[in-house]
N, C-alpha and C. Protein backbone atom coordinates (compact mmCIF):
# COMPACT_ATOMS: atom_id res chain seq x y z
N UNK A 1 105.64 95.79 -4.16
CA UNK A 1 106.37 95.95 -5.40
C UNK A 1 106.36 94.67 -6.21
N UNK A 2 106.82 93.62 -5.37
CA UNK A 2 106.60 92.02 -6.60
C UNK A 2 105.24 92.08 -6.79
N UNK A 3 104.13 92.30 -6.17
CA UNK A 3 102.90 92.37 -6.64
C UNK A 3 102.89 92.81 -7.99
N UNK A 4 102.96 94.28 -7.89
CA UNK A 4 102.80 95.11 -9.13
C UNK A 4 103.85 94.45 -10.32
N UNK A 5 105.13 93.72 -9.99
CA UNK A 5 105.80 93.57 -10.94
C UNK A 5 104.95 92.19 -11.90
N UNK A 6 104.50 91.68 -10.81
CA UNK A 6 104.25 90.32 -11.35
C UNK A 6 102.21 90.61 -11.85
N UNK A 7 101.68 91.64 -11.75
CA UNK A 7 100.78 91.67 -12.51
C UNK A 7 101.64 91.92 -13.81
N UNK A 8 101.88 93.18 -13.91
CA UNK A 8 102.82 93.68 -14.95
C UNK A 8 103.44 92.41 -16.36
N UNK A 9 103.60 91.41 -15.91
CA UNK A 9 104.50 90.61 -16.59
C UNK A 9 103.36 89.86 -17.27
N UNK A 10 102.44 89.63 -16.36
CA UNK A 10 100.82 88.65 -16.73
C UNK A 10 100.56 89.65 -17.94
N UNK A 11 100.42 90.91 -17.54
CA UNK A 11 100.08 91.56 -18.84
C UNK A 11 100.74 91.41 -20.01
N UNK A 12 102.29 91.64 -19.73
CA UNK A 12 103.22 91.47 -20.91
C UNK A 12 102.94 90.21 -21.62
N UNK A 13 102.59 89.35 -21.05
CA UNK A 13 102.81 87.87 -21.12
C UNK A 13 101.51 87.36 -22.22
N UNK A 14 100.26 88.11 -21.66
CA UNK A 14 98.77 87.98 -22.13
C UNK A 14 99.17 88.89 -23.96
N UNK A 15 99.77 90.02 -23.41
CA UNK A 15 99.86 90.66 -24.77
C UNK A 15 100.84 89.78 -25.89
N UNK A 16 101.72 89.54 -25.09
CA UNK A 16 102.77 88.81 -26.45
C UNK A 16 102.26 87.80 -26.73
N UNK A 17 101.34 87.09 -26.21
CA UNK A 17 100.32 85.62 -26.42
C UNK A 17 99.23 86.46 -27.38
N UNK A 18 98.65 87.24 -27.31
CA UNK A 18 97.99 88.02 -28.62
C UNK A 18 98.53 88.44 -29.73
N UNK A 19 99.63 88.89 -29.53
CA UNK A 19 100.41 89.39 -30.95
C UNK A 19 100.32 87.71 -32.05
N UNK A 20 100.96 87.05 -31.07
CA UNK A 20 101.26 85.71 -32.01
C UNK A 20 100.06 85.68 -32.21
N UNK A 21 99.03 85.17 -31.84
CA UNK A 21 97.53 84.32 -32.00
C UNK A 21 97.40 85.33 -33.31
N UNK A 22 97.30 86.73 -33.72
CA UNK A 22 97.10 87.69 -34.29
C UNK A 22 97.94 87.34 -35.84
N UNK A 23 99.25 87.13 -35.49
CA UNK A 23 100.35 86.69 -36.54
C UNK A 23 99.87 85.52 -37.21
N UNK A 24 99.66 84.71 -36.68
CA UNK A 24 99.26 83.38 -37.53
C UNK A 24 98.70 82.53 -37.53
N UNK A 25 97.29 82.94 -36.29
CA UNK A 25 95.67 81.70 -37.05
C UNK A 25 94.92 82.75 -37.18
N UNK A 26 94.50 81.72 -37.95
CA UNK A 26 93.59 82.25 -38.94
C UNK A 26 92.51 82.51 -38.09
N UNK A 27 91.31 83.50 -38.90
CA UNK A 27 89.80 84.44 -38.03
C UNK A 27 89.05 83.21 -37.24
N UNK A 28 88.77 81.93 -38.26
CA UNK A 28 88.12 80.90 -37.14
C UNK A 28 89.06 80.26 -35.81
N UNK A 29 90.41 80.16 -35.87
CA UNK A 29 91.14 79.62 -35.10
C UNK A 29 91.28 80.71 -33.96
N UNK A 30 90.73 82.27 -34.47
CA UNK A 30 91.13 83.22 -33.13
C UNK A 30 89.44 82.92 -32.45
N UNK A 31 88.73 83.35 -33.26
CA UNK A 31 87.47 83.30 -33.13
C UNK A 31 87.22 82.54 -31.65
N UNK A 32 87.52 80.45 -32.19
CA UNK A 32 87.34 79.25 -31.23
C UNK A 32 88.17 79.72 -29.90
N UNK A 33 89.53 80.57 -30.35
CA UNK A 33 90.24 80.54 -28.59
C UNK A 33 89.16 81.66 -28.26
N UNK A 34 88.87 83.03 -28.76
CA UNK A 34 88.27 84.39 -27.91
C UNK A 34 86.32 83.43 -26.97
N UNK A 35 85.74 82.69 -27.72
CA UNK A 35 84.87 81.76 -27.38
C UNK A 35 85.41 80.92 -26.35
N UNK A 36 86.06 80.64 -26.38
CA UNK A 36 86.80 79.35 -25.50
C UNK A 36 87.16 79.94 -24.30
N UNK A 37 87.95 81.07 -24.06
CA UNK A 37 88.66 82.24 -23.34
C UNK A 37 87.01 82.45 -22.63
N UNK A 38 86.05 83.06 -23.23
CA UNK A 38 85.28 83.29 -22.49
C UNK A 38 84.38 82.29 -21.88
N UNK A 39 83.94 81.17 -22.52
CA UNK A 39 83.43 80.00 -21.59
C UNK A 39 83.81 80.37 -20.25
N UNK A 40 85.25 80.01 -20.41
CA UNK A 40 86.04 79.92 -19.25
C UNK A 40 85.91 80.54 -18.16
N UNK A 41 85.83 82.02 -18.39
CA UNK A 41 85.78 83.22 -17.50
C UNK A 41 84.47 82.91 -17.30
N UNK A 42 83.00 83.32 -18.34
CA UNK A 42 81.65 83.38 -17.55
C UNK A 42 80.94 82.37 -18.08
N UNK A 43 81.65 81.39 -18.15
CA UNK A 43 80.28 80.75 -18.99
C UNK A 43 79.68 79.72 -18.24
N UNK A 44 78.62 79.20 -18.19
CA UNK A 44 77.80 78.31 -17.58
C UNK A 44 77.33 76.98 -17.81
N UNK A 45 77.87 75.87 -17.30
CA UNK A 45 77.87 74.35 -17.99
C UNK A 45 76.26 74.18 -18.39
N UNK A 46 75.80 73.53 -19.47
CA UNK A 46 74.81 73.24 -19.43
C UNK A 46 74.76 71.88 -20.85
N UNK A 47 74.76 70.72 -19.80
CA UNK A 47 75.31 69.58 -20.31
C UNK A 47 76.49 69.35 -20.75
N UNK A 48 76.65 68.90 -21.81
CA UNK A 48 78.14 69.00 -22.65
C UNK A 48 78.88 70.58 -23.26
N UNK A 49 77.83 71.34 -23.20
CA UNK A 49 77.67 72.59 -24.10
C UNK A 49 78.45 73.60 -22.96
N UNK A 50 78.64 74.97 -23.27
CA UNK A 50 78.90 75.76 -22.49
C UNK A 50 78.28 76.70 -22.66
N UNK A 51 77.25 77.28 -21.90
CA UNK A 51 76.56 78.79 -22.26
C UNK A 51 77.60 80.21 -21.84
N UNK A 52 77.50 80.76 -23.02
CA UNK A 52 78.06 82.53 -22.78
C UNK A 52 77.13 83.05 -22.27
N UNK A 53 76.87 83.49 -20.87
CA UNK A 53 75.56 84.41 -20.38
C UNK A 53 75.20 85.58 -20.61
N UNK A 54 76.28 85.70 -21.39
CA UNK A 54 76.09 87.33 -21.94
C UNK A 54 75.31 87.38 -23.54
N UNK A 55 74.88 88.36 -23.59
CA UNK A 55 74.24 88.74 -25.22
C UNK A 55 75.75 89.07 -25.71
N UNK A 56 76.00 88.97 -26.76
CA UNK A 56 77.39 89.54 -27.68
C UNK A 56 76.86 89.83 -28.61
N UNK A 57 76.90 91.06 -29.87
CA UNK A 57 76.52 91.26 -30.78
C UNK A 57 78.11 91.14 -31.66
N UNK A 58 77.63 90.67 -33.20
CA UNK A 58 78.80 90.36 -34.08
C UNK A 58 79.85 91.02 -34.36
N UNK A 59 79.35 92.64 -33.85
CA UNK A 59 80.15 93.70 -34.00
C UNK A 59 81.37 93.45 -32.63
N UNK A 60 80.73 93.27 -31.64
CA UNK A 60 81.59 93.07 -30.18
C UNK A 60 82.58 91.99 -30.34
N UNK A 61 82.20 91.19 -30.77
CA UNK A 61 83.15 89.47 -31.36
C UNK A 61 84.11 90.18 -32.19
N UNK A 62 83.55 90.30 -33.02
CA UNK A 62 84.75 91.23 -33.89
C UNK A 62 86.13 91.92 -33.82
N UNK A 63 85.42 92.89 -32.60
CA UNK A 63 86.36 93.76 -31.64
C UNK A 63 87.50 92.79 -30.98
N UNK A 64 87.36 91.84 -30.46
CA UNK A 64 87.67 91.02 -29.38
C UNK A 64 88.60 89.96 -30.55
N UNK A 65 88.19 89.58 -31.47
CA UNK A 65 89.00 89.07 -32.77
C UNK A 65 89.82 89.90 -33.65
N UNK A 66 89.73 90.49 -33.20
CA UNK A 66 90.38 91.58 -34.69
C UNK A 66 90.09 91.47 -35.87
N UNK A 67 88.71 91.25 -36.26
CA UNK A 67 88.60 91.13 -37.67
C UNK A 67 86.68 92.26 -38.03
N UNK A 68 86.49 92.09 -39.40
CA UNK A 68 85.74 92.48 -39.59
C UNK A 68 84.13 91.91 -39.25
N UNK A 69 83.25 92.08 -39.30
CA UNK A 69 81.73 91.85 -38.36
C UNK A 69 81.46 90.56 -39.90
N UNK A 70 81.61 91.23 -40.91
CA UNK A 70 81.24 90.44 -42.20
C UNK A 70 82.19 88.68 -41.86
N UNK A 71 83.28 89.07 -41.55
CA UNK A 71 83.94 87.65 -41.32
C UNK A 71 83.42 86.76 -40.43
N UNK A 72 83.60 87.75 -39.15
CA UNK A 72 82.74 87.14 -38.21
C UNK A 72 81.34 86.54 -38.85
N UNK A 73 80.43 86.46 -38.50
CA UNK A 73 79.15 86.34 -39.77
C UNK A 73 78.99 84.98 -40.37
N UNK A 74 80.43 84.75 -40.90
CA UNK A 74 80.80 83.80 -42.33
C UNK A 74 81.96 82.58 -41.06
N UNK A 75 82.09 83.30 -40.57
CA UNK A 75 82.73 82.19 -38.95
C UNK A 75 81.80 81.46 -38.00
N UNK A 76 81.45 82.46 -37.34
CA UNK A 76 80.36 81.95 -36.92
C UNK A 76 79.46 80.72 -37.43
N UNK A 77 78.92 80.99 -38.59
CA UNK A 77 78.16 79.73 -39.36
C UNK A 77 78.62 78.99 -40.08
N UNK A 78 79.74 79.24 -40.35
CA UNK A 78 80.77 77.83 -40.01
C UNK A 78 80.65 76.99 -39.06
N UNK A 79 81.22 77.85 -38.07
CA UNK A 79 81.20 76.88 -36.61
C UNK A 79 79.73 76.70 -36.45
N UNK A 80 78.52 77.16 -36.50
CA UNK A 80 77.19 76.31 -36.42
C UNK A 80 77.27 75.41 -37.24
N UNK A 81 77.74 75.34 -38.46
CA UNK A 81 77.16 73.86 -39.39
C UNK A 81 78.19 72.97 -38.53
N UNK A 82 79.38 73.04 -37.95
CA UNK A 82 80.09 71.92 -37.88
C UNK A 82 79.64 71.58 -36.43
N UNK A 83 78.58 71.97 -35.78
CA UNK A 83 78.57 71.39 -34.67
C UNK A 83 79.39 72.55 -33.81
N UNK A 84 79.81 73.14 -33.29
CA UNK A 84 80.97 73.79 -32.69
C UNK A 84 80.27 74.62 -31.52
N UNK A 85 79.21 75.48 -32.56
CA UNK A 85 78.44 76.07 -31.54
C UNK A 85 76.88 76.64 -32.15
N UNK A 86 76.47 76.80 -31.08
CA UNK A 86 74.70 77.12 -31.35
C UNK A 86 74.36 78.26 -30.49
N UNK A 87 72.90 78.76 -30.79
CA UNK A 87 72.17 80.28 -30.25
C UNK A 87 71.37 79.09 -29.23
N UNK A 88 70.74 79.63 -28.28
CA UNK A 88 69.66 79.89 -27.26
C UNK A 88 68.82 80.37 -28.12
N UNK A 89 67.65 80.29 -27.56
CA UNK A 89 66.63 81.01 -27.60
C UNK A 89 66.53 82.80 -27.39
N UNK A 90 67.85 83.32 -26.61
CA UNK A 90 67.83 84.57 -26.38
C UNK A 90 68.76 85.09 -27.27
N UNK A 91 69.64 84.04 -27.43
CA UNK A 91 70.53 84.83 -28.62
C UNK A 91 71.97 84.68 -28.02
N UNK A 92 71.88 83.91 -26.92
CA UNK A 92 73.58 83.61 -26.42
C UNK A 92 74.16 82.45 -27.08
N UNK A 93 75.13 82.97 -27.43
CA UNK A 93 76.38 81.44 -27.52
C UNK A 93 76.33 80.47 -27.15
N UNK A 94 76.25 78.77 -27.19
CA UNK A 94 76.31 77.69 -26.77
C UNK A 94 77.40 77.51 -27.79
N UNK A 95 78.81 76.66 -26.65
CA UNK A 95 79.64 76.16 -27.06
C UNK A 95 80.12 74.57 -27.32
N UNK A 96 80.71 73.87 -27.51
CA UNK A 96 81.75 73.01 -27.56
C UNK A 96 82.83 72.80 -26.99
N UNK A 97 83.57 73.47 -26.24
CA UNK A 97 84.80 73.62 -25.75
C UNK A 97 85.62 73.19 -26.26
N UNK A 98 85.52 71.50 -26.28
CA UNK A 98 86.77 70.28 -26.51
C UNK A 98 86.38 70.64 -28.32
N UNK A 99 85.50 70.79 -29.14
CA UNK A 99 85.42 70.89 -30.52
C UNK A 99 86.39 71.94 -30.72
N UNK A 100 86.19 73.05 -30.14
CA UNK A 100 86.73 74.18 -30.84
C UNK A 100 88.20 74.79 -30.39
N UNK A 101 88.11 74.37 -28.83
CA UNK A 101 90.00 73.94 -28.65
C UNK A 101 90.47 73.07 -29.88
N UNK A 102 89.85 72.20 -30.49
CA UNK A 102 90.92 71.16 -31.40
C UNK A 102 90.98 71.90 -32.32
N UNK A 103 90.15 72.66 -32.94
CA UNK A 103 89.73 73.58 -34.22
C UNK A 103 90.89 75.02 -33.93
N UNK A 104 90.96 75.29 -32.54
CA UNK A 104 91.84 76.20 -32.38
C UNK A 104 93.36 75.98 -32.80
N UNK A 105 93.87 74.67 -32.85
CA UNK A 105 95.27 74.18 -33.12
C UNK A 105 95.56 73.37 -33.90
N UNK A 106 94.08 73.05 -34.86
CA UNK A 106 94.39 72.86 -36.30
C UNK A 106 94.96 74.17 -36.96
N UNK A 107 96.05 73.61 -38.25
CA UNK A 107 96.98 74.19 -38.79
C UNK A 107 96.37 74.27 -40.30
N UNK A 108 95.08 74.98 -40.74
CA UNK A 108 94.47 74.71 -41.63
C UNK A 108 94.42 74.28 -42.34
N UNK A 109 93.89 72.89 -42.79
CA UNK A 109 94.05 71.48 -43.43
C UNK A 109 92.93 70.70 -42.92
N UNK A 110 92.25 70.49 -43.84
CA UNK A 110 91.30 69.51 -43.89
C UNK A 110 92.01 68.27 -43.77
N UNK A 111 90.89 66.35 -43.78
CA UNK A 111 91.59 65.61 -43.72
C UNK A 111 92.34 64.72 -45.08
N UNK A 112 92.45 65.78 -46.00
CA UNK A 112 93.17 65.05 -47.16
C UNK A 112 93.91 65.99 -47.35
N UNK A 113 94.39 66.76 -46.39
CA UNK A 113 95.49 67.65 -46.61
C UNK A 113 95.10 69.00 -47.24
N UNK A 114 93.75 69.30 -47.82
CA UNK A 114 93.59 70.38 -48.96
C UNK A 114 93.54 71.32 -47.65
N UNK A 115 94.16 72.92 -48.26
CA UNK A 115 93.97 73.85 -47.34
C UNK A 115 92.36 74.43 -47.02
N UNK A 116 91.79 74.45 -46.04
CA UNK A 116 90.36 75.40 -45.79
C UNK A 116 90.41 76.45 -45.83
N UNK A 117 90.01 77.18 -47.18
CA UNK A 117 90.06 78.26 -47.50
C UNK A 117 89.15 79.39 -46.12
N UNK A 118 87.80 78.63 -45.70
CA UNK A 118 87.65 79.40 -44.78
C UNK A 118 87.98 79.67 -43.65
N UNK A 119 89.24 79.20 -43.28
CA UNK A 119 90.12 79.42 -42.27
C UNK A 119 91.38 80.21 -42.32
N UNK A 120 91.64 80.10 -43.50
CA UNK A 120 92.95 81.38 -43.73
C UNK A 120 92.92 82.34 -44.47
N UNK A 121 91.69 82.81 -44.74
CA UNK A 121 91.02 84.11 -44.86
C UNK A 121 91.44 85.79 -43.91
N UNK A 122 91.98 86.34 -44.30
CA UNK A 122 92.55 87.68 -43.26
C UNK A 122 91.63 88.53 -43.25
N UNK A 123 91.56 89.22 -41.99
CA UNK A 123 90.32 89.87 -41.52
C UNK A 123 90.16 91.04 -41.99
């Protein structure tokens, strides 16, 4: 019975940690944690970088972000120009980790204070 109670609560716990993330960062700030989240689970060191071993198509990211495939898209290559993350040759994810954790808990603001419009964009 504490078994079951105490999965139970992980769930509650995982969900009310989504509602917020959902409430108030923005598509790149969910984007860097759902990337980050998965490093974690499957991803594979390769140097500084982290490989996703999986293929993901923009539509699947999406799903997993709550936002539209078009945002995604316009996120994504964001985070390629800034360094954050890159393709393989097959088409997997290479990450940043420590880049895009910091990017995850920036409060959208560049460094002269102006807001980044492509960060508080709603999906």
């Amino acid at each position: 019975m504490t078994a079951m109670i105490d999965v139970f609560c992980r769930a509650l716990k995982e969900a009310y940690a989504q509602i917020n993330i959902l409430a108030s960062d923005s598509i790149v700030q969910r984007l860097a944690k759902i990337l980050v989240s998965l490093a974690n689970k499957i991803g594979q060191q390769s140097n500084s970088l982290i490989e996703i071993p999986t293929y993901l198509t923009q539509e699947e990211i999406a799903q997993m972000v709550v936002a539209r495939r078009e945002r995604i898209s316009t996120a994504l290559n964001f985070l390629r120009r800034q360094g954050m993350v890159q393709y393989t040759a097959r088409g997997h994810l290479m990450i940043d980790p420590r880049k895009l954790e910091s990017l995850s808990s920036e409060r959208n603001r560049n460094n002269d204070g102006q807001r980044i419009e492509i960060l508080s964009e709603a999906g």
